[in-house]
C-alpha atoms as a PDB file:
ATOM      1  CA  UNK A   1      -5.253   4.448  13.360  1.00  0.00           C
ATOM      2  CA  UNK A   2      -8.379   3.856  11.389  1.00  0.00           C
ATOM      3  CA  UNK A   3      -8.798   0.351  10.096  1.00  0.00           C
ATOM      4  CA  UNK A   4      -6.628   0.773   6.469  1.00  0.00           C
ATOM      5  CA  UNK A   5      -7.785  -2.259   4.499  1.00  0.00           C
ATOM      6  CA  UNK A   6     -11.255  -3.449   5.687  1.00  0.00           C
ATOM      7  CA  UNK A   7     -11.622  -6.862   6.285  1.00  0.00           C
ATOM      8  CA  UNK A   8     -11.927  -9.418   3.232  1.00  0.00           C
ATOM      9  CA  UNK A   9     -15.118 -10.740   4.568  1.00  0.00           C
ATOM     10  CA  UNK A  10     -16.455 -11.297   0.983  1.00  0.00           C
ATOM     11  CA  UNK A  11     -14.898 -14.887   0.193  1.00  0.00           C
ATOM     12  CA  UNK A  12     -17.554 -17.224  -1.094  1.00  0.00           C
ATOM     13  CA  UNK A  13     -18.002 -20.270   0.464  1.00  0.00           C
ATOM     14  CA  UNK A  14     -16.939 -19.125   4.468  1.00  0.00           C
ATOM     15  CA  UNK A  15     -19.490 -18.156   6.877  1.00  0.00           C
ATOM     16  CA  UNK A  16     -18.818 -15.480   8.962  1.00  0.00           C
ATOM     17  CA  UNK A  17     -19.962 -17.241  12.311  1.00  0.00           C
ATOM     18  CA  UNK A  18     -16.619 -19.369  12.128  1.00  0.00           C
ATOM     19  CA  UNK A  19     -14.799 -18.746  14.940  1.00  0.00           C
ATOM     20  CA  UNK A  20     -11.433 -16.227  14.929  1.00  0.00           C
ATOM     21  CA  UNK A  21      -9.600 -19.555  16.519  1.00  0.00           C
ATOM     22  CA  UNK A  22     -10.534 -22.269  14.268  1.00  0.00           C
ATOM     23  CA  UNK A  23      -6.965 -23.942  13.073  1.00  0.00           C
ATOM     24  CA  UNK A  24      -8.918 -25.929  10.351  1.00  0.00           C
ATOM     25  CA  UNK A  25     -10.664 -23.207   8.238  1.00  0.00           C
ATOM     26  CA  UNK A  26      -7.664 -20.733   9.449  1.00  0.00           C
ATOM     27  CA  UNK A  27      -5.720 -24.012   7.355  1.00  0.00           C
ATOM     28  CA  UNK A  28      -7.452 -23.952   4.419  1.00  0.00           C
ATOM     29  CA  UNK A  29      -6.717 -20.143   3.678  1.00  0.00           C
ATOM     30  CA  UNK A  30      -3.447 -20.632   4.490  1.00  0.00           C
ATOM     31  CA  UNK A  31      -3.384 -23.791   1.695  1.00  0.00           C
ATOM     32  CA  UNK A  32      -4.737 -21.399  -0.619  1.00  0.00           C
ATOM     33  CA  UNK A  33      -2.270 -18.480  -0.161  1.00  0.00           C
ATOM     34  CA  UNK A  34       0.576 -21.245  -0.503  1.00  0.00           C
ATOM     35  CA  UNK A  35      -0.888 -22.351  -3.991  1.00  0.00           C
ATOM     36  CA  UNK A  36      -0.754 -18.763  -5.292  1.00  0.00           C
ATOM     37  CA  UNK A  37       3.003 -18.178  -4.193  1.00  0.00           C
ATOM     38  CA  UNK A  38       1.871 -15.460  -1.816  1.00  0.00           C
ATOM     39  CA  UNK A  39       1.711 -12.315  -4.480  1.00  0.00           C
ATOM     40  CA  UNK A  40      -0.426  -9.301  -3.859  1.00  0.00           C
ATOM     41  CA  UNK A  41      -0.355  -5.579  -5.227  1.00  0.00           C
ATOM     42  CA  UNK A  42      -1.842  -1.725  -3.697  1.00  0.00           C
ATOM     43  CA  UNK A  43      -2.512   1.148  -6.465  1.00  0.00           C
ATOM     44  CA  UNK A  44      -1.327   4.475  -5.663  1.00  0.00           C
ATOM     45  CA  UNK A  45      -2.890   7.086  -7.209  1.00  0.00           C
ATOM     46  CA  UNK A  46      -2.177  10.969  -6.762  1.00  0.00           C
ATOM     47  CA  UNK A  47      -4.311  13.142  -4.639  1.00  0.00           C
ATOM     48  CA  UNK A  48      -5.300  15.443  -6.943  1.00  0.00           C
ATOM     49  CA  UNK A  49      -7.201  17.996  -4.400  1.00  0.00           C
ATOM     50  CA  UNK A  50      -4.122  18.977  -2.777  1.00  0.00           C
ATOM     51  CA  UNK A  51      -2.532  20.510  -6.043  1.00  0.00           C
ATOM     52  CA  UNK A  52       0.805  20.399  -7.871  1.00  0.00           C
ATOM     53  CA  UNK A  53       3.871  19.980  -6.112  1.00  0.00           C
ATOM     54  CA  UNK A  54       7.690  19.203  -7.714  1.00  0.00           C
ATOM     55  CA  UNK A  55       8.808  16.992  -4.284  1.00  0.00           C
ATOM     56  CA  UNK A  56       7.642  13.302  -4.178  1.00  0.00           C
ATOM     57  CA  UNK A  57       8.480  13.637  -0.411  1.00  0.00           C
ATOM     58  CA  UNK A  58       5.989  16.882   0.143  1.00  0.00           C
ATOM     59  CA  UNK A  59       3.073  14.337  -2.431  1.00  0.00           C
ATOM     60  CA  UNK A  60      -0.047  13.057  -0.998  1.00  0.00           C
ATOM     61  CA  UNK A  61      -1.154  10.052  -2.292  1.00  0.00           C
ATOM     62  CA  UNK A  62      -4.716   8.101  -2.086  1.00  0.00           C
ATOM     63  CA  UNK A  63      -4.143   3.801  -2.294  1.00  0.00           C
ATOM     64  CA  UNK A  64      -6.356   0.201  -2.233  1.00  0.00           C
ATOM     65  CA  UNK A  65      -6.175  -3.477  -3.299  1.00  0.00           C
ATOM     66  CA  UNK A  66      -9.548  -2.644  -5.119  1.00  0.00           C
ATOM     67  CA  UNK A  67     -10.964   0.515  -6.025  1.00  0.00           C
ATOM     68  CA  UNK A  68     -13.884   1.033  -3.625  1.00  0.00           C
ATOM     69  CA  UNK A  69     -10.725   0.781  -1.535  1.00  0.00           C
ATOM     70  CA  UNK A  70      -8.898   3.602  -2.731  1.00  0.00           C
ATOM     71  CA  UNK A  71     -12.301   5.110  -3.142  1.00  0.00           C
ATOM     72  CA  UNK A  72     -12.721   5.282   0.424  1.00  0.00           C
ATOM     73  CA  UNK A  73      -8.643   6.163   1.756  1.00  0.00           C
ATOM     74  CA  UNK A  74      -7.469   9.106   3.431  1.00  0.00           C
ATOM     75  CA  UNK A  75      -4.665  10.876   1.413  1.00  0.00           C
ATOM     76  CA  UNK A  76      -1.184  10.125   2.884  1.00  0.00           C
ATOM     77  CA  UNK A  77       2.433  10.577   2.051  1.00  0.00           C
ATOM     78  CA  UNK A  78       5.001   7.833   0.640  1.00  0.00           C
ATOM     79  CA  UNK A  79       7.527   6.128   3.112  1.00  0.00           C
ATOM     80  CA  UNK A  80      10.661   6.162   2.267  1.00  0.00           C
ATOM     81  CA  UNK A  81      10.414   2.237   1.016  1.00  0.00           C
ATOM     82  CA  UNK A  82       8.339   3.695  -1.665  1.00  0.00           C
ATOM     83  CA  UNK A  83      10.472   6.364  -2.815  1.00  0.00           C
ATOM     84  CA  UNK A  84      13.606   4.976  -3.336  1.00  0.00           C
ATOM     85  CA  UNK A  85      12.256   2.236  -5.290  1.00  0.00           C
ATOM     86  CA  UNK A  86      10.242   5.007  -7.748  1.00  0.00           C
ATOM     87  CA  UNK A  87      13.584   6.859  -7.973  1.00  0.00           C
ATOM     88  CA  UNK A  88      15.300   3.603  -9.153  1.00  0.00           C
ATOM     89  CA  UNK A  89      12.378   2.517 -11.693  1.00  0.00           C
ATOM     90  CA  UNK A  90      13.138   6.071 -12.694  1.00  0.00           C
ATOM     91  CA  UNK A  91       8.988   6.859 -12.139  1.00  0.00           C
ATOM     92  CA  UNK A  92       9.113   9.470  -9.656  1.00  0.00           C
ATOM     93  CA  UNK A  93       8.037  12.108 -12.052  1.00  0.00           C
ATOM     94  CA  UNK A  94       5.063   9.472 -13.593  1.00  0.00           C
ATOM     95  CA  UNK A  95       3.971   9.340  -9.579  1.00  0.00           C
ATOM     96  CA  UNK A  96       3.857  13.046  -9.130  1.00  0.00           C
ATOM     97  CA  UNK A  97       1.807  12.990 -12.083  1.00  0.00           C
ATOM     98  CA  UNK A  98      -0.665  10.310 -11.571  1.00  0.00           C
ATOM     99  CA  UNK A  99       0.344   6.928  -9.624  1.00  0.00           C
ATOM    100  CA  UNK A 100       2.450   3.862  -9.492  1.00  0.00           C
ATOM    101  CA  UNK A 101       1.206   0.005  -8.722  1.00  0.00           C
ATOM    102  CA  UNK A 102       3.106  -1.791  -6.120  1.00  0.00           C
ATOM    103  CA  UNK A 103       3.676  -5.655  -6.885  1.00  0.00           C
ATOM    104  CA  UNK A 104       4.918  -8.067  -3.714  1.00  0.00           C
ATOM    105  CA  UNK A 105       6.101 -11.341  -2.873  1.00  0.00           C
ATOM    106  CA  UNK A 106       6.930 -12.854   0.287  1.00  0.00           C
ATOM    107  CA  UNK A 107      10.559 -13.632  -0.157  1.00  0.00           C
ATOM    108  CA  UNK A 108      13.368 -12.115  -1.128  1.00  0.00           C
ATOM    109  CA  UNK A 109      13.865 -11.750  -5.473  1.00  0.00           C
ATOM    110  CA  UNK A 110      17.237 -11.310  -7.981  1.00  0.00           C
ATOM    111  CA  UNK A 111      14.688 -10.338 -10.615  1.00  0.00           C
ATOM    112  CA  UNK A 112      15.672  -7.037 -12.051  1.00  0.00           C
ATOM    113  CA  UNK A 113      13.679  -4.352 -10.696  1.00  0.00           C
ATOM    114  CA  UNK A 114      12.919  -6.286  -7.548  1.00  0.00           C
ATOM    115  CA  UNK A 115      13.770  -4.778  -4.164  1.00  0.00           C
ATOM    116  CA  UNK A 116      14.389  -6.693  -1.079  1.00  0.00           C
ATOM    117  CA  UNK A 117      13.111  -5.865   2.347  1.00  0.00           C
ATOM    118  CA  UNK A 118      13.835  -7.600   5.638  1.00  0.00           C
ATOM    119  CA  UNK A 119      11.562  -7.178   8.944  1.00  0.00           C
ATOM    120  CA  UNK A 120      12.797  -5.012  11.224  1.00  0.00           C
ATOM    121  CA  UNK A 121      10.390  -4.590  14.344  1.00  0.00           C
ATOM    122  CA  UNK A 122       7.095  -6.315  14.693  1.00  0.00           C
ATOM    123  CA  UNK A 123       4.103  -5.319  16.897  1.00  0.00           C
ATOM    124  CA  UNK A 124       1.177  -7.852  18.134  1.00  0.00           C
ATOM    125  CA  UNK A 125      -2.160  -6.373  17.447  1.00  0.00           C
ATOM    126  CA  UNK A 126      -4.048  -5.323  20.810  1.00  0.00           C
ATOM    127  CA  UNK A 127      -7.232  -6.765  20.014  1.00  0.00           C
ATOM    128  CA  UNK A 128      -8.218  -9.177  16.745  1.00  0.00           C
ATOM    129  CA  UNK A 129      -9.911  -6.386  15.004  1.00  0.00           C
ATOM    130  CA  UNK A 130      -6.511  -5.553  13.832  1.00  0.00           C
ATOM    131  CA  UNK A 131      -3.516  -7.075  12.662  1.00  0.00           C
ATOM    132  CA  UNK A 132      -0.169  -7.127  13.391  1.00  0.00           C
ATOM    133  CA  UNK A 133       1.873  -4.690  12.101  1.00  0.00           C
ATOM    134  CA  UNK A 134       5.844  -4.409  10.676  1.00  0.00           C
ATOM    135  CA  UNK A 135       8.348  -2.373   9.797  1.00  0.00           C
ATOM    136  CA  UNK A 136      10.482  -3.390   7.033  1.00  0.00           C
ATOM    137  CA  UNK A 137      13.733  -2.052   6.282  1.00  0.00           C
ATOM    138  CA  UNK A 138      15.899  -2.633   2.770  1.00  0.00           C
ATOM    139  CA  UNK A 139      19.885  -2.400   2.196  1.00  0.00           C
ATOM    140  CA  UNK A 140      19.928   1.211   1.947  1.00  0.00           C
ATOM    141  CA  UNK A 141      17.947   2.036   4.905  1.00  0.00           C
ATOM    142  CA  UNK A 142      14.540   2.417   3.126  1.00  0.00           C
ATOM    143  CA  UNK A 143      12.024   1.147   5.358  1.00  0.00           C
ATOM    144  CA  UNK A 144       8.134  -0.016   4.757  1.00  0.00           C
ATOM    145  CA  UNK A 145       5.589  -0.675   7.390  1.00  0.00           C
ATOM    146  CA  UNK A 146       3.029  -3.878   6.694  1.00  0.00           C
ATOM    147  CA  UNK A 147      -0.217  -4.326   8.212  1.00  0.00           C
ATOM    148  CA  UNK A 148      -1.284  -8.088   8.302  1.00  0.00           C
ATOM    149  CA  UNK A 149      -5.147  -7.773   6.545  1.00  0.00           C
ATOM    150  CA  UNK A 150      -8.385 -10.071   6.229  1.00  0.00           C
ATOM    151  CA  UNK A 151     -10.588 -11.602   8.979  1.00  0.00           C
ATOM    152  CA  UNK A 152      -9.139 -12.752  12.413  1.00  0.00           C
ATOM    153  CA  UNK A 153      -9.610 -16.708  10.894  1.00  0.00           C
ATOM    154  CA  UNK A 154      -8.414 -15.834   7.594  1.00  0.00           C
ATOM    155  CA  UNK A 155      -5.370 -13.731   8.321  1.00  0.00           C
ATOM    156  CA  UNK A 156      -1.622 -14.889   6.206  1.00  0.00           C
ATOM    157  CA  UNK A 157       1.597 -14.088   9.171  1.00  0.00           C
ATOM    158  CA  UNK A 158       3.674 -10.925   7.890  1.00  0.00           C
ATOM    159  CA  UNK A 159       6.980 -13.067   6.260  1.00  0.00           C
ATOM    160  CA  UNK A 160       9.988 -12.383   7.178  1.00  0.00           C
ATOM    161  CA  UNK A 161      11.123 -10.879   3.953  1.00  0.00           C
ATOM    162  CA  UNK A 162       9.013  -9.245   1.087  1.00  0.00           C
ATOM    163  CA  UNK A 163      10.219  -8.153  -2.069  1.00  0.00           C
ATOM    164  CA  UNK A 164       8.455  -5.435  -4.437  1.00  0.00           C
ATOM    165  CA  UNK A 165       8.691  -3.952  -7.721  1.00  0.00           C
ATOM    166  CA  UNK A 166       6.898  -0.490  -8.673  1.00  0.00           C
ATOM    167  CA  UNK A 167       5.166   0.067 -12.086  1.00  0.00           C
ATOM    168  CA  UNK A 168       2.934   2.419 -14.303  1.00  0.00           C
ATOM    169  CA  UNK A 169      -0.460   2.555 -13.694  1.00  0.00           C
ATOM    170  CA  UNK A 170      -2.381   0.850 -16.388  1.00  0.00           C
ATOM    171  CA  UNK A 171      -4.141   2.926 -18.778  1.00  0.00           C
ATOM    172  CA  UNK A 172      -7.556   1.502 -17.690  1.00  0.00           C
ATOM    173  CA  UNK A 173      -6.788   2.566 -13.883  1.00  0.00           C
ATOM    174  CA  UNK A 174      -5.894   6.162 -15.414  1.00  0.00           C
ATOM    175  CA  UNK A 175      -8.609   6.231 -17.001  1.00  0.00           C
ATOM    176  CA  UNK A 176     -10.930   5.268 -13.573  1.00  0.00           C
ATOM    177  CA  UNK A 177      -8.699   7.934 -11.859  1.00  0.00           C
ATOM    178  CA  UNK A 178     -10.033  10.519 -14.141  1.00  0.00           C
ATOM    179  CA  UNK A 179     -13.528   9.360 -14.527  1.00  0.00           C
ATOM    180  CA  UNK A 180     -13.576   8.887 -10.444  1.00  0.00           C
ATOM    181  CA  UNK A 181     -12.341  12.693  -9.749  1.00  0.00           C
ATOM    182  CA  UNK A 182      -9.470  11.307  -7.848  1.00  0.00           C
ATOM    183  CA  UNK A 183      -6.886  13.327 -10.035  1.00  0.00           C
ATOM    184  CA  UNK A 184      -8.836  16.202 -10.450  1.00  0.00           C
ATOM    185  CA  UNK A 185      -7.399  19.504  -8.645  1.00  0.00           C
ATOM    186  CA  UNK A 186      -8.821  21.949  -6.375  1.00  0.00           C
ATOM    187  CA  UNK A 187     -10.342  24.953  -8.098  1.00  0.00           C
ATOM    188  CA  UNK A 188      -8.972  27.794  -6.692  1.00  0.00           C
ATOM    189  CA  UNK A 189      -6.137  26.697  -6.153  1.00  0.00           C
ATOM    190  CA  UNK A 190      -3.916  28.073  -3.465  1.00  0.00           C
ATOM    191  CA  UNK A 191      -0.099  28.667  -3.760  1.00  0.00           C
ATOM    192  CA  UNK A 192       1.874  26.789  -1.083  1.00  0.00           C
ATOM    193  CA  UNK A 193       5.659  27.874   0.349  1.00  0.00           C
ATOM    194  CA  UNK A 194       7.617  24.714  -0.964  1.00  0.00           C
ATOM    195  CA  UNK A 195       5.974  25.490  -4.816  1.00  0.00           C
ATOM    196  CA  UNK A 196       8.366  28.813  -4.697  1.00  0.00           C
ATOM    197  CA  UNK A 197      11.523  27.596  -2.371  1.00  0.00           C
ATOM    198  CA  UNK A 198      12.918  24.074  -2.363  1.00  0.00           C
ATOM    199  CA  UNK A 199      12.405  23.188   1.202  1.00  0.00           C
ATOM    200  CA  UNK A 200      14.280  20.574   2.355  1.00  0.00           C
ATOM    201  CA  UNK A 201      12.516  16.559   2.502  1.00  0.00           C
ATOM    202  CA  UNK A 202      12.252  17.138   6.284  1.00  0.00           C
ATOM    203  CA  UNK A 203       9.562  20.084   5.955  1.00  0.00           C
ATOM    204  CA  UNK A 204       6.718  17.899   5.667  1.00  0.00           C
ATOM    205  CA  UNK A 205       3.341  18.011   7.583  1.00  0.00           C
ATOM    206  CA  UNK A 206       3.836  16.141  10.715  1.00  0.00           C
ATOM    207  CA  UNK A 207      -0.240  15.137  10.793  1.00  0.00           C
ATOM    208  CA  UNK A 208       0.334  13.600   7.388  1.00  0.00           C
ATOM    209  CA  UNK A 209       1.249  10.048   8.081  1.00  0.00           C
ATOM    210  CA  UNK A 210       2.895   7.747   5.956  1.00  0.00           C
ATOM    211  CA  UNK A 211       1.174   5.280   3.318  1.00  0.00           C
ATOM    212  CA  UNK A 212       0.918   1.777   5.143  1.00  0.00           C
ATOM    213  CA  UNK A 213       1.328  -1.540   3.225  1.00  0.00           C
ATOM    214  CA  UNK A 214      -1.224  -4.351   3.169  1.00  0.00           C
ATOM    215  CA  UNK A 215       0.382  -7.944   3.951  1.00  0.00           C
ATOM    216  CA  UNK A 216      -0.472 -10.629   1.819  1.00  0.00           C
ATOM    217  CA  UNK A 217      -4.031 -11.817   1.411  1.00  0.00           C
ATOM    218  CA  UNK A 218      -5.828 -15.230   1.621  1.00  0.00           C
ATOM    219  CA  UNK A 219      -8.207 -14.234  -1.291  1.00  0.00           C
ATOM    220  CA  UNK A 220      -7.334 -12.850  -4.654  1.00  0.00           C
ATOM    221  CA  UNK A 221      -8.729  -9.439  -5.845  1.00  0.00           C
ATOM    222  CA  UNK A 222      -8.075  -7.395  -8.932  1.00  0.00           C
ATOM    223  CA  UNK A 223      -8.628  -3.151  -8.807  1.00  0.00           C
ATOM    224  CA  UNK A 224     -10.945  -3.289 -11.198  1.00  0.00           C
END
């Protein structure tokens, strides 16, 4: 799979010659992400070339921690992780119709809107140009995948639990969404099958893969 969330190689203050093994500065990002209670969030936005469609299942969806990240994402369909918590937050039709913002902890949460995930499977990256990957899996059978993000000597371990709440895209991330093209629908647009019969969840593209998480980071970012 193509590398999801580039590297975040553009902390001040850390060289880039450090090596991938060294425990001290690997210690002092790890310090950092302890201080900030280990809390990240992805934007979602809709992929408005491939056209309307009344399924959040059959929805393609475009996603980054910062916008020349989204800017630069292939289009890819929610997991299931995703969906039930839109249908709960009752924003499934806001989604369809623009985007959603994903907020995360590390940790389970009892705050209300909050859902908790638990780690299901883990996988070791093959090389450290990647991270390690897992799949996450809630108490209705919802699962999640995380990919652990950053440079080899900066990167935070996947926790063992992560809680998330979904939310509205702000108006100012609408608004970049529009400006950006990123909503904006094909032009002649083309009539699909599932726009005229309900086809069941299970009719979707198999090459469309599903939307990946990003782990928690040891530097903070904002979307805009």
């Amino acid at each position: 799979m193509m590398d999801i969330f580039p590297s975040d190689s553009n902390t001040p203050g850390i060289m880039h010659s450090f090596s991938a093994t060294s425990r001290g500065i690997r210690g002092v990002y790890l310090d950092r992400a302890a201080r900030t209670g280990m809390k990240w969030e992805l934007t979602v936005i809709r992929n408005g070339e491939q056209g309307d469609t009344e399924k959040i299942a059959h929805a393609e969806f475009r996603f980054g921690r910062r916008s020349g990240e989204l800017d630069d994402s292939p289009s890819m369909r929610l997991p299931s992780g995703l969906m039930t918590a839109l249908e709960e937050a009752s924003l499934t039709e806001e989604a369809l119709e623009s985007g959603f913002v994903v907020d995360m902890r590390s940790g389970e949460s009892d705050d209300e809107g909050w859902r908790n995930f638990t780690t299901a499977v883990s996988m070791t990256a093959s090389c450290s140009h990647s991270g390690d990957r897992s799949l996450y899996v809630d108490s209705d059978g919802s699962t999640l995948e995380f990919i652990q993000v950053g440079p080899p000597w900066a990167r935070i371990d996947l926790p063992e639990r992560v809680s998330l709440r979904v939310s509205e895209l702000p108006l100012r991330t609408t608004a970049w969404a529009v400006e950006n093209g990123i909503l904006e629908g094909p032009e002649g647009e083309q009539m699909t099958l599932h726009q005229w019969v309900d086809l069941p969840d299970e009719c979707i593209p198999e090459e469309l893969e599903e939307l990946p998480m990003p782990g928690p980071s040891s530097s903070t970012y904002e979307f805009l």
